[in-house]
PDB file of N, CA and C in Angstrom:
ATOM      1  N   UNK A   1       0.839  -1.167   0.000  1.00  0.00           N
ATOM      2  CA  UNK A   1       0.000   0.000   0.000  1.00  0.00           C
ATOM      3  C   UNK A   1       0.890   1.238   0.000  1.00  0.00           C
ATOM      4  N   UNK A   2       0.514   2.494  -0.888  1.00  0.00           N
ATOM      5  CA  UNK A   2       1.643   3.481  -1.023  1.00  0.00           C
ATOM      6  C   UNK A   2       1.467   3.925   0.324  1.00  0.00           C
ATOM      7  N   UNK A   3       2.519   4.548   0.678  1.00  0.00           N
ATOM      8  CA  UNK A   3       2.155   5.659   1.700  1.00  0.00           C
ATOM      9  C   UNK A   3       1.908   6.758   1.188  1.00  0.00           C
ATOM     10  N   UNK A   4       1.069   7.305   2.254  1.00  0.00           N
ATOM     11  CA  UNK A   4       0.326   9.336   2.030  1.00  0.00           C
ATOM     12  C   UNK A   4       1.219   9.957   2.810  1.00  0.00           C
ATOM     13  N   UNK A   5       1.182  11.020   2.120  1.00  0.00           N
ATOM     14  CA  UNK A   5       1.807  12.370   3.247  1.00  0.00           C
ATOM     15  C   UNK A   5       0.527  13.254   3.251  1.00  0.00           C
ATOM     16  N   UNK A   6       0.739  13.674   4.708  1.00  0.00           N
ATOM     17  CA  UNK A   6      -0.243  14.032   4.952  1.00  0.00           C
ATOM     18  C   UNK A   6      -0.113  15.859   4.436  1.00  0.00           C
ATOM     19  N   UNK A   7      -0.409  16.931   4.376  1.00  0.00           N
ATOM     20  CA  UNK A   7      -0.504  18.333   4.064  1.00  0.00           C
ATOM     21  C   UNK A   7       0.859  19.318   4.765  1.00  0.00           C
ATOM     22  N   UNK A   8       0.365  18.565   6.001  1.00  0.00           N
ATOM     23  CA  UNK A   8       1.733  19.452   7.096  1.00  0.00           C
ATOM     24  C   UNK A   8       3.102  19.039   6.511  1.00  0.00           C
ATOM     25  N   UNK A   9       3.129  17.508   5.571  1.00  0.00           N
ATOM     26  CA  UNK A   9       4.498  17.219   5.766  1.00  0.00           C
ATOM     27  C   UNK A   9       5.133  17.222   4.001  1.00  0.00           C
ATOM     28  N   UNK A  10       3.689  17.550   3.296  1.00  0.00           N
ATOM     29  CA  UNK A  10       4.020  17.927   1.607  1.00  0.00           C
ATOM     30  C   UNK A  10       4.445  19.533   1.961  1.00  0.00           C
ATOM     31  N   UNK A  11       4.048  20.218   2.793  1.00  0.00           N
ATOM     32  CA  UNK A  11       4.178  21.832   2.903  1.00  0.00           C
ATOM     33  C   UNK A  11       5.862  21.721   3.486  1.00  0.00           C
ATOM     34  N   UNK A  12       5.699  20.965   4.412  1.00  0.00           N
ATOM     35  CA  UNK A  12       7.521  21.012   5.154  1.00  0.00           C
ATOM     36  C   UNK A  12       8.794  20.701   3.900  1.00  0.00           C
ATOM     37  N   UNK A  13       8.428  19.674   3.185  1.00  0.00           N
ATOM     38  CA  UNK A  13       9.006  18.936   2.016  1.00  0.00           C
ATOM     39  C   UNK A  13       9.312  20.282   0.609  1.00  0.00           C
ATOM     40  N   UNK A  14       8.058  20.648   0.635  1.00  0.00           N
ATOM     41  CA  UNK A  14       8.238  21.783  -0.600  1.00  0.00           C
ATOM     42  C   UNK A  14       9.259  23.336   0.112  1.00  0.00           C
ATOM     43  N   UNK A  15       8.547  23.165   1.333  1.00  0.00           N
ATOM     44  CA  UNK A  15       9.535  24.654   2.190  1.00  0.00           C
ATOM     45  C   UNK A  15      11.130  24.537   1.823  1.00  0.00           C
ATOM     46  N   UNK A  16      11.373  22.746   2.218  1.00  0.00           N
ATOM     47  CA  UNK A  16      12.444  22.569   2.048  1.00  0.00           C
ATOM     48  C   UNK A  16      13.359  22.660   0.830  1.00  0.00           C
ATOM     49  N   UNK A  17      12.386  22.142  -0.130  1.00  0.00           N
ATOM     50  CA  UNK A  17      12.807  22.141  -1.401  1.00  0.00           C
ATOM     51  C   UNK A  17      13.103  23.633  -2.136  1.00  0.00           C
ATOM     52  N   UNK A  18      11.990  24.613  -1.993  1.00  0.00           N
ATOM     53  CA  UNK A  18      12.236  26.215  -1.823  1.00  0.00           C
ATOM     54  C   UNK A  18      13.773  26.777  -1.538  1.00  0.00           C
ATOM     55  N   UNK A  19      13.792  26.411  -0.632  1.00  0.00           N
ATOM     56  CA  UNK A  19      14.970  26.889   0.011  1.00  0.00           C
ATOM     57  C   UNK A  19      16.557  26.476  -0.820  1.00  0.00           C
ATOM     58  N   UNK A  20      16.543  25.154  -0.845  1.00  0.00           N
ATOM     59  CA  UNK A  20      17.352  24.913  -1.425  1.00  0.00           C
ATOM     60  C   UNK A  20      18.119  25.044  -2.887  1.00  0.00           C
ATOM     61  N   UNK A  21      16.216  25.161  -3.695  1.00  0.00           N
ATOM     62  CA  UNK A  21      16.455  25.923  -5.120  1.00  0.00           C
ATOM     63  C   UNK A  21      16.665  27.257  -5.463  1.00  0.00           C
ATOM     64  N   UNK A  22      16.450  28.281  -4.065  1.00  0.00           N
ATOM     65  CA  UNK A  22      16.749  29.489  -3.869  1.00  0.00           C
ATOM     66  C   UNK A  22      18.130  29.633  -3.918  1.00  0.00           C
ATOM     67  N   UNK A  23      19.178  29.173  -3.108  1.00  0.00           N
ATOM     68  CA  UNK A  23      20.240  28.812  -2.618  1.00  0.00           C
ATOM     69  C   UNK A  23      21.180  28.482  -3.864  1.00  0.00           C
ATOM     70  N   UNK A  24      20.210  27.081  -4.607  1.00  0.00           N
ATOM     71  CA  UNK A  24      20.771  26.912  -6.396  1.00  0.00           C
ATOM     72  C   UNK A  24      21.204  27.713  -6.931  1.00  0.00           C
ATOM     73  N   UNK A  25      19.839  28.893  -7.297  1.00  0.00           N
ATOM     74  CA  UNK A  25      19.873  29.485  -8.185  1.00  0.00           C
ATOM     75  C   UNK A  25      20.235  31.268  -7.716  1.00  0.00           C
ATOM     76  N   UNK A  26      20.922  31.329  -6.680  1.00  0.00           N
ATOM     77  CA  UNK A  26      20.947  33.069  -6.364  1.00  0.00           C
ATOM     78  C   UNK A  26      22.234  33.393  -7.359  1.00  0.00           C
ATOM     79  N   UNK A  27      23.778  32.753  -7.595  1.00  0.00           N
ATOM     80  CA  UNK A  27      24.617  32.849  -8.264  1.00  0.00           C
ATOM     81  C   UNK A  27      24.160  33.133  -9.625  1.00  0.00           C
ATOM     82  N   UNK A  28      22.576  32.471 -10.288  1.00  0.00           N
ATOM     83  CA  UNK A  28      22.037  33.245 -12.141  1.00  0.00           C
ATOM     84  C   UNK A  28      21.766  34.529 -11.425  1.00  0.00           C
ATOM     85  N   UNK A  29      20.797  34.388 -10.785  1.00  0.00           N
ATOM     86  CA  UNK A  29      20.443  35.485 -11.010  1.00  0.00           C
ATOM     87  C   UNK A  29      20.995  37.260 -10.196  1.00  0.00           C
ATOM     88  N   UNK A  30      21.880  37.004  -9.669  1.00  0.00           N
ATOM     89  CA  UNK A  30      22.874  37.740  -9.168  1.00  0.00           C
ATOM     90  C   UNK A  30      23.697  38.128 -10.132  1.00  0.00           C
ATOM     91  N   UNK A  31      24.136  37.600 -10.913  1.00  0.00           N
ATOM     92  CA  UNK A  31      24.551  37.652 -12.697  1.00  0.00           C
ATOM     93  C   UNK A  31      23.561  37.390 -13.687  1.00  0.00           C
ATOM     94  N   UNK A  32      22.495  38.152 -13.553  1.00  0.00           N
ATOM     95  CA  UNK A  32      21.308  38.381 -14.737  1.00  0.00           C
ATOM     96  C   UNK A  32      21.946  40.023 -15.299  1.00  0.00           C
ATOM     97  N   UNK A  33      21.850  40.149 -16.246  1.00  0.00           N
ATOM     98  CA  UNK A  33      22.240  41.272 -16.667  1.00  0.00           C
ATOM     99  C   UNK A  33      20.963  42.353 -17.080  1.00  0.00           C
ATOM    100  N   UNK A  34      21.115  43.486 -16.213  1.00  0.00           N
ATOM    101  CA  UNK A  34      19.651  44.068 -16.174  1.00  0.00           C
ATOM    102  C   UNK A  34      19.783  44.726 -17.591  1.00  0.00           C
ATOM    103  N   UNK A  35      20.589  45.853 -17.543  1.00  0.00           N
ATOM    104  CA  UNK A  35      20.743  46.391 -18.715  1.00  0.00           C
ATOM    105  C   UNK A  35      20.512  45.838 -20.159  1.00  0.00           C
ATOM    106  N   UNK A  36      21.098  44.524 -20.562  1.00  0.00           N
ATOM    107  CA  UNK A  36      20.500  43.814 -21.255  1.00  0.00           C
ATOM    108  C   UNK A  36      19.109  43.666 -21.505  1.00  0.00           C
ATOM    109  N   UNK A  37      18.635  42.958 -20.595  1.00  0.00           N
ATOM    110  CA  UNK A  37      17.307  42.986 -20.176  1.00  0.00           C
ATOM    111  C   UNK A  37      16.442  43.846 -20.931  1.00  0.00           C
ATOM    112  N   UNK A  38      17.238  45.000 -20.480  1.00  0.00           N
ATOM    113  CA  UNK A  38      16.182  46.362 -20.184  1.00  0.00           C
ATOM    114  C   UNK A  38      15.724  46.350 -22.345  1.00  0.00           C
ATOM    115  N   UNK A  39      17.363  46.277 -22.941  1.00  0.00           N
ATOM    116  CA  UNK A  39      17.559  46.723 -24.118  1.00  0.00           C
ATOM    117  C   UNK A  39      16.598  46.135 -25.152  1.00  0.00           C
ATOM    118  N   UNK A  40      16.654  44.579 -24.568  1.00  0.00           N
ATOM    119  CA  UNK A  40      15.837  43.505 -25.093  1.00  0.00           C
ATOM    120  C   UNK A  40      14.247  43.725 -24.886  1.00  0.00           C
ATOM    121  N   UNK A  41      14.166  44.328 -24.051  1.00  0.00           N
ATOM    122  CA  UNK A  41      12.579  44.508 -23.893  1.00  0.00           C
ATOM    123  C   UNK A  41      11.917  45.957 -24.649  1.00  0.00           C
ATOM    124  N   UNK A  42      13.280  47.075 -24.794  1.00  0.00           N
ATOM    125  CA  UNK A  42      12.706  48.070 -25.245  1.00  0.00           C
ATOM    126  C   UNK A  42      13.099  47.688 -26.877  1.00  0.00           C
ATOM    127  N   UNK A  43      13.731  47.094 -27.710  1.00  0.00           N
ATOM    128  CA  UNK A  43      13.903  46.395 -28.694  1.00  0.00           C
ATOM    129  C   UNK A  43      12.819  45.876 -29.115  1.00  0.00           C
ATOM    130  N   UNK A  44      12.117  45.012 -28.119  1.00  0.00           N
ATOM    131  CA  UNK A  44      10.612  44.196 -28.809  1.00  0.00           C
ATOM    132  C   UNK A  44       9.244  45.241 -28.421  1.00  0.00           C
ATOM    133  N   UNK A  45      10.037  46.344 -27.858  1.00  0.00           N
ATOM    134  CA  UNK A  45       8.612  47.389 -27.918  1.00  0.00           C
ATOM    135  C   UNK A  45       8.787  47.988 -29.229  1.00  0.00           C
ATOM    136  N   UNK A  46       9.895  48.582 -29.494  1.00  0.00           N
ATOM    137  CA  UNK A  46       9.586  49.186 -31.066  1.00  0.00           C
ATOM    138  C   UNK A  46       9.671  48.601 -32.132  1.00  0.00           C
ATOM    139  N   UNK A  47       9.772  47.251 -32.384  1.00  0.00           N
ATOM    140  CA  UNK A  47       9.582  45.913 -33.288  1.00  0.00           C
ATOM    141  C   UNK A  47       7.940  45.775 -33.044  1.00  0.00           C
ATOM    142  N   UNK A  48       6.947  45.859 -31.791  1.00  0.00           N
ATOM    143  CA  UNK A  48       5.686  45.906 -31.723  1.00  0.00           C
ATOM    144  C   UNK A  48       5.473  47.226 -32.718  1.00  0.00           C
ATOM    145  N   UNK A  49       6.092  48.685 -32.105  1.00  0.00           N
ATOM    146  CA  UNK A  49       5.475  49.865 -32.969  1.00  0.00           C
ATOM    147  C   UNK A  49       5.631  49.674 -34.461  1.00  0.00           C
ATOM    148  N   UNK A  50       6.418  49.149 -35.432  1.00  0.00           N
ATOM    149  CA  UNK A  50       6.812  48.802 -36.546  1.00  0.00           C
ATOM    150  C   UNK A  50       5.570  48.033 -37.144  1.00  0.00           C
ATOM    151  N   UNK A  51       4.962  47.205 -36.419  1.00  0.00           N
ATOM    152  CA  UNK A  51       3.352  46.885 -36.782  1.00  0.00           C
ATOM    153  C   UNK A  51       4.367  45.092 -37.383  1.00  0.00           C
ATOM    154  N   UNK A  52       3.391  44.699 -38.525  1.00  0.00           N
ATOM    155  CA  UNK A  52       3.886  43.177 -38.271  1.00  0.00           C
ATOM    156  C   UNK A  52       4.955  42.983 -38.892  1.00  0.00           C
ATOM    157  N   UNK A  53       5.134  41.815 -38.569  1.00  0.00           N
ATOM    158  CA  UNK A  53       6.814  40.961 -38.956  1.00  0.00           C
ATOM    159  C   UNK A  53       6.496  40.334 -40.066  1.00  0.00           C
ATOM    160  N   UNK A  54       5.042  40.162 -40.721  1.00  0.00           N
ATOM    161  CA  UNK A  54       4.504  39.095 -42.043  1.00  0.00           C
ATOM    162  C   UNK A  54       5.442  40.236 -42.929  1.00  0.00           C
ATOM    163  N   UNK A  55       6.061  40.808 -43.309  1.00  0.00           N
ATOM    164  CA  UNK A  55       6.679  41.789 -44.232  1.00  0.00           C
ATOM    165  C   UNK A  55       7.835  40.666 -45.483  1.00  0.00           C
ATOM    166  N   UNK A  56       8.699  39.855 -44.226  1.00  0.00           N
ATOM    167  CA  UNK A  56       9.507  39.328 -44.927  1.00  0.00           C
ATOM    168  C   UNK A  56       9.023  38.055 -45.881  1.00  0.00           C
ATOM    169  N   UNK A  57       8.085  37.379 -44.735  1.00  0.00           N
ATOM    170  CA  UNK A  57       6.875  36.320 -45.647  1.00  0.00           C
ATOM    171  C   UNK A  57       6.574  36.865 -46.843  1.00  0.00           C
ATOM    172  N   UNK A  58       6.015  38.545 -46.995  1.00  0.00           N
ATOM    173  CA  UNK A  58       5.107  38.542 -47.863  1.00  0.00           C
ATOM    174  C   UNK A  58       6.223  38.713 -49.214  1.00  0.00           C
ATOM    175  N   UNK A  59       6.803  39.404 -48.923  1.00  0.00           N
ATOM    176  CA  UNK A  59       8.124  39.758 -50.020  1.00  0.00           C
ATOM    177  C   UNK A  59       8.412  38.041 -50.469  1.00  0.00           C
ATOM    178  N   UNK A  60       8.891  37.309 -49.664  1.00  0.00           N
ATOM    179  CA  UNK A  60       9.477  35.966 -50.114  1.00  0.00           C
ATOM    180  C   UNK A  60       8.050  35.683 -51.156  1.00  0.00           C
ATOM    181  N   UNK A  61       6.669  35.555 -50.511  1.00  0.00           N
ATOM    182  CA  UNK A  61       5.395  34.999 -51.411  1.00  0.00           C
ATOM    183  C   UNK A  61       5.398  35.540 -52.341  1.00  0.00           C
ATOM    184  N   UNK A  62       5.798  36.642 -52.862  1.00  0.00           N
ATOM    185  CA  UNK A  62       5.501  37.949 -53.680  1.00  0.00           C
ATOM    186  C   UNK A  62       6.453  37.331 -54.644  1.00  0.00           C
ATOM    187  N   UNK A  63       7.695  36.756 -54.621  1.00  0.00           N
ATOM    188  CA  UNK A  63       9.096  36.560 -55.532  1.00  0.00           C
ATOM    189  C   UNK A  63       8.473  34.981 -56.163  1.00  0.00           C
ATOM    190  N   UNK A  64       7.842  34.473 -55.020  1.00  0.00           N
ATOM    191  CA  UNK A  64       7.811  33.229 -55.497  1.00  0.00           C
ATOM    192  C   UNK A  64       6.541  32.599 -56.400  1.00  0.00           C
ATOM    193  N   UNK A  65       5.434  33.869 -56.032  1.00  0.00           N
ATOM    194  CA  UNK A  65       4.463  33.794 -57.531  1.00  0.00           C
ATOM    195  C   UNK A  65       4.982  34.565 -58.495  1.00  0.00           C
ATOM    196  N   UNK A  66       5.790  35.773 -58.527  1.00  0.00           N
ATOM    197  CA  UNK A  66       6.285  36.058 -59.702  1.00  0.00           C
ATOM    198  C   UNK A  66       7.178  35.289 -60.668  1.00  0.00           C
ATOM    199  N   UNK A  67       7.706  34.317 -59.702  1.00  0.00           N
ATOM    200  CA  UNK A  67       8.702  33.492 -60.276  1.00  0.00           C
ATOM    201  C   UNK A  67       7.513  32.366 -60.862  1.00  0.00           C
ATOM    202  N   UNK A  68       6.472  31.726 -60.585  1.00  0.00           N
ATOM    203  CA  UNK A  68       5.819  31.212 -61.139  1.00  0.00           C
ATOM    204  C   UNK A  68       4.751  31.427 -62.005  1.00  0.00           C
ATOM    205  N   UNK A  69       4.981  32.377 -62.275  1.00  0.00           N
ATOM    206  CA  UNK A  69       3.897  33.410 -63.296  1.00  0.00           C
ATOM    207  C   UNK A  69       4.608  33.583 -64.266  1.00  0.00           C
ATOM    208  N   UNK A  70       6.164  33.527 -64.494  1.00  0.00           N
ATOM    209  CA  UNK A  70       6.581  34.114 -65.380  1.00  0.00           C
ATOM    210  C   UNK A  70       6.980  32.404 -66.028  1.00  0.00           C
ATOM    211  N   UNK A  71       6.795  31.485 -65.233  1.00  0.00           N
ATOM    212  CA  UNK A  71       7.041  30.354 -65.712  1.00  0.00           C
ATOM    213  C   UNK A  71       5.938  29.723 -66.574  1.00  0.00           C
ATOM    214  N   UNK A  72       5.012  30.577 -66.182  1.00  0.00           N
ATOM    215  CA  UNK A  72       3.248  30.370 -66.771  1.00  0.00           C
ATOM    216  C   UNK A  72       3.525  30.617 -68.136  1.00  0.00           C
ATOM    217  N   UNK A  73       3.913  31.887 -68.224  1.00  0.00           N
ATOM    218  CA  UNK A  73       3.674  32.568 -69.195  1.00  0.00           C
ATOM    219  C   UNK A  73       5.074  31.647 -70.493  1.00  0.00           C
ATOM    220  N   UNK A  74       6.170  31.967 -70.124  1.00  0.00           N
ATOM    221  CA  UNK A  74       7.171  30.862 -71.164  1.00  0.00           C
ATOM    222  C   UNK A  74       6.517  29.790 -71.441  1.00  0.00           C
ATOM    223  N   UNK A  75       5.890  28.926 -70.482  1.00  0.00           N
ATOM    224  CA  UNK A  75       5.434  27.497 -70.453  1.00  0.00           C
ATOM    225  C   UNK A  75       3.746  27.774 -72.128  1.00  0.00           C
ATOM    226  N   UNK A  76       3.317  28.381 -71.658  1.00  0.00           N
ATOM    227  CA  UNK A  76       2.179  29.177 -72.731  1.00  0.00           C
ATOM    228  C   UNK A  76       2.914  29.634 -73.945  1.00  0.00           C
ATOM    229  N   UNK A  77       3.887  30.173 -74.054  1.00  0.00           N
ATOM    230  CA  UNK A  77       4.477  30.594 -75.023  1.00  0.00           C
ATOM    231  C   UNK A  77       5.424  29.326 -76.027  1.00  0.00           C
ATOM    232  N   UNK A  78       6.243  28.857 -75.337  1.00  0.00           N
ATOM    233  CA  UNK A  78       6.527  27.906 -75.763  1.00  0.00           C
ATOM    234  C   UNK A  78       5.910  26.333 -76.257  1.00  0.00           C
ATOM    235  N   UNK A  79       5.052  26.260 -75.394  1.00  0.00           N
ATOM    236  CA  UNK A  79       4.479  24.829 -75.552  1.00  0.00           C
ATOM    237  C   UNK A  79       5.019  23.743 -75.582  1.00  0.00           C
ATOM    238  N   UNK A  80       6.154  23.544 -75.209  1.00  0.00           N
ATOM    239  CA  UNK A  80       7.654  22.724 -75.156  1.00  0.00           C
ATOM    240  C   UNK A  80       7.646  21.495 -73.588  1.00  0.00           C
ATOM    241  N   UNK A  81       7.545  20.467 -73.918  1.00  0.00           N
ATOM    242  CA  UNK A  81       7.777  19.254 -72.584  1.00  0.00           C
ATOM    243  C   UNK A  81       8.835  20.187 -71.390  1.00  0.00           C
ATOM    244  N   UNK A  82       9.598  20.756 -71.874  1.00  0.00           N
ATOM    245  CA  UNK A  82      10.155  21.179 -70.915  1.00  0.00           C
ATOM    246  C   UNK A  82      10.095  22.320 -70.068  1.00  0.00           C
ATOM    247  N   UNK A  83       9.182  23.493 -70.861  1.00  0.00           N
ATOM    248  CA  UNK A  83       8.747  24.339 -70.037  1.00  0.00           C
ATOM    249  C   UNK A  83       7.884  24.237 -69.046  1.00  0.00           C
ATOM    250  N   UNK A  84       6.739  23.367 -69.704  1.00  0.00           N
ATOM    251  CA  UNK A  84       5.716  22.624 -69.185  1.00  0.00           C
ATOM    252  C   UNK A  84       5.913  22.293 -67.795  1.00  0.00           C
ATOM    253  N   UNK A  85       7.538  21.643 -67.799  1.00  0.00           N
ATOM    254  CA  UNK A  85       7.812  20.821 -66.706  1.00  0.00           C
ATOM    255  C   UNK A  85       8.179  21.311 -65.202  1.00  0.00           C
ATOM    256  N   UNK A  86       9.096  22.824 -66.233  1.00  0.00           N
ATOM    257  CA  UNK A  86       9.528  23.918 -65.282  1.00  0.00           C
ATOM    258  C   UNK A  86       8.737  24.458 -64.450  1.00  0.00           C
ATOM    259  N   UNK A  87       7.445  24.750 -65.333  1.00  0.00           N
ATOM    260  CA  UNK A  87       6.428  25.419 -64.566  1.00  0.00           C
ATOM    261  C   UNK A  87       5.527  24.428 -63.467  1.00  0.00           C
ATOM    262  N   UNK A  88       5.550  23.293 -63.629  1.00  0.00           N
ATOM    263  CA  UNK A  88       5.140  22.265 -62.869  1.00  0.00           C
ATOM    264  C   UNK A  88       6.738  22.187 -61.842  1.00  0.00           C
ATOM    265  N   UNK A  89       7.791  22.446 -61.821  1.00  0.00           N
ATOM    266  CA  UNK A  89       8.840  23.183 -60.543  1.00  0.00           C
ATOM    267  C   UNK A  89       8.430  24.215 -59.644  1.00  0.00           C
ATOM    268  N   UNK A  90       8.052  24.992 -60.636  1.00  0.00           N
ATOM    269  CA  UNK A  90       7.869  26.372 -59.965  1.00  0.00           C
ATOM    270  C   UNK A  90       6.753  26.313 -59.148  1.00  0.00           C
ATOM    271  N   UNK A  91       5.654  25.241 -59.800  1.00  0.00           N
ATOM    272  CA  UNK A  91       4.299  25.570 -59.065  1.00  0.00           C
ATOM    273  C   UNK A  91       4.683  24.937 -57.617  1.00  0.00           C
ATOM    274  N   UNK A  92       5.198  23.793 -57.693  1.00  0.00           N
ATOM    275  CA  UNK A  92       5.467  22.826 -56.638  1.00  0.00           C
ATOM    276  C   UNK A  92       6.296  23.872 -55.817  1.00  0.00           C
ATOM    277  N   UNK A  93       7.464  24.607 -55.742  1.00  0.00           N
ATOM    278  CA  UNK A  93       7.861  24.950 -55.017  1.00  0.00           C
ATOM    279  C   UNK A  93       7.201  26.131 -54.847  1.00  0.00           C
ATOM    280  N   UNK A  94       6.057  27.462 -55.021  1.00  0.00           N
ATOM    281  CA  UNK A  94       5.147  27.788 -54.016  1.00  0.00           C
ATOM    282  C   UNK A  94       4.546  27.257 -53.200  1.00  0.00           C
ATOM    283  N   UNK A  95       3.844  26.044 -53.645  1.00  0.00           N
ATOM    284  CA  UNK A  95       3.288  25.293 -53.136  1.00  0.00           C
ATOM    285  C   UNK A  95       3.776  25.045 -51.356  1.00  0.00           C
ATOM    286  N   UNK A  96       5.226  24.878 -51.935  1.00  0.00           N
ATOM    287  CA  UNK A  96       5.576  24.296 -50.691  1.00  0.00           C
ATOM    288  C   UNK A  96       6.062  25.084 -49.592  1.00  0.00           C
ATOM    289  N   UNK A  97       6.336  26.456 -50.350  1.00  0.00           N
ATOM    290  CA  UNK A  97       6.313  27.799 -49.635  1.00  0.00           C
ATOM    291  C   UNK A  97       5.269  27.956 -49.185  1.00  0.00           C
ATOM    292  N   UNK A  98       4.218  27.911 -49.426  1.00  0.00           N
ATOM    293  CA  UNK A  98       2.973  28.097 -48.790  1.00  0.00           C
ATOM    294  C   UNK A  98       2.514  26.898 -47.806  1.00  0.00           C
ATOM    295  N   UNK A  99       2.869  25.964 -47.734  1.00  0.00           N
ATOM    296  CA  UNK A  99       2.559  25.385 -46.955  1.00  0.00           C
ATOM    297  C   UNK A  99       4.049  25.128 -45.527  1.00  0.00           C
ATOM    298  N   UNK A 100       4.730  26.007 -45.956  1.00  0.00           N
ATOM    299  CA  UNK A 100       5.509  25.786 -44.631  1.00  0.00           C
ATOM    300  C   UNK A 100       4.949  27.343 -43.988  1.00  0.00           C
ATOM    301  N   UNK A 101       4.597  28.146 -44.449  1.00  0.00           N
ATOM    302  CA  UNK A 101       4.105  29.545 -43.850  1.00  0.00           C
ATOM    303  C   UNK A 101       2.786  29.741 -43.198  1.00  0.00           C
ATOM    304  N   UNK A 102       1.987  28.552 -43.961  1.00  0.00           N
ATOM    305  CA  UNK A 102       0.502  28.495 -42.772  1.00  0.00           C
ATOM    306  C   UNK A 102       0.388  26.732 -43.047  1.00  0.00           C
ATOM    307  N   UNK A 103       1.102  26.019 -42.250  1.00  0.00           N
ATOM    308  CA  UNK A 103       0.819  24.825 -41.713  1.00  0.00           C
ATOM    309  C   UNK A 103      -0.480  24.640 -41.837  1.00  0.00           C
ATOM    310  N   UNK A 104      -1.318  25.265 -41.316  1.00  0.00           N
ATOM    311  CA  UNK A 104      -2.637  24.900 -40.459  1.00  0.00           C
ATOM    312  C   UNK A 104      -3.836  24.582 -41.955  1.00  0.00           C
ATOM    313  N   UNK A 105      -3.254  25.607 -42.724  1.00  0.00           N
ATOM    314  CA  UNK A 105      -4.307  25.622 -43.902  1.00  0.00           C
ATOM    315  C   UNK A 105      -3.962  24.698 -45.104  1.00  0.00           C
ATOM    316  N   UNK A 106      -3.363  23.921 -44.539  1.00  0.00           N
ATOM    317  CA  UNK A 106      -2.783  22.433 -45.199  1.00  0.00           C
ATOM    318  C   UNK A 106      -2.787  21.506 -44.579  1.00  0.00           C
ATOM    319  N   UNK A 107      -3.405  21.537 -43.226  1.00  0.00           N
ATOM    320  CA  UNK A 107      -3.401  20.336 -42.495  1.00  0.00           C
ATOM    321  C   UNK A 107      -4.891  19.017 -42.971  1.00  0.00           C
ATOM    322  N   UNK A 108      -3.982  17.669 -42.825  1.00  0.00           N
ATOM    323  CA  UNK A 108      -4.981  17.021 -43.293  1.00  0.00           C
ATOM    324  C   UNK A 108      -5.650  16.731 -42.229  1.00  0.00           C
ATOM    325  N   UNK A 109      -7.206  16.745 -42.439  1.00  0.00           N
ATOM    326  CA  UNK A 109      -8.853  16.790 -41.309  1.00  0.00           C
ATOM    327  C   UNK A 109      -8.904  15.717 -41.477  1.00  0.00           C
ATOM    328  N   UNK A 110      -9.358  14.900 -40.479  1.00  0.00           N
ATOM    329  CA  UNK A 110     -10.129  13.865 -40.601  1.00  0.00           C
ATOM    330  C   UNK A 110     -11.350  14.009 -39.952  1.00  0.00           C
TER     331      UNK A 110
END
């Protein structure tokens, strides 16, 4: 049969444990570097004012249908097995740009 601890002696056990991880850990954080800190936090405040981060996504999406549009268009122009094929490259790799940028809207439902 396990043994119980009863409340008084999980509270004594954790006090203890407190203490000792206090004790661990005063040497980090006695060497936390505030200033840092400080820089890093006012850094991700004006990265918030800048509005969103989708900027670099959209530029990359932006290169990578142009790059497959223009493969459209040779592939149409030419009519050639091999343009054909290119553009069946190009499509595949938006494709796959787009699906590493919203996971979710490619996920298979069951």
């Amino acid at each position: 049969m396990p043994k119980t601890n009863s409340k008084a002696e999980l509270l004594a056990h954790f006090a203890a444990d407190e203490a000792a991880l206090k004790q661990e850990l005063m040497p980090v954080v006695s060497n936390f570097d505030v200033p840092q800190w400080e820089q890093w936090r006012e850094l991700s405040q004006r990265a918030a004012r800048c509005g969103s981060a989708a900027w670099p996504s959209n530029t990359w999406r932006l290169k990578k249908w142009v790059a497959a549009r223009e493969l459209h268009r040779i592939a149409l122009r030419n009519r050639s097995k091999v343009s054909w094929h290119q553009l069946r490259i190009g499509i595949k790799r938006f494709r796959y740009m787009l699906e590493t940028l919203f996971p979710h809207a490619f996920a298979v439902r069951e």
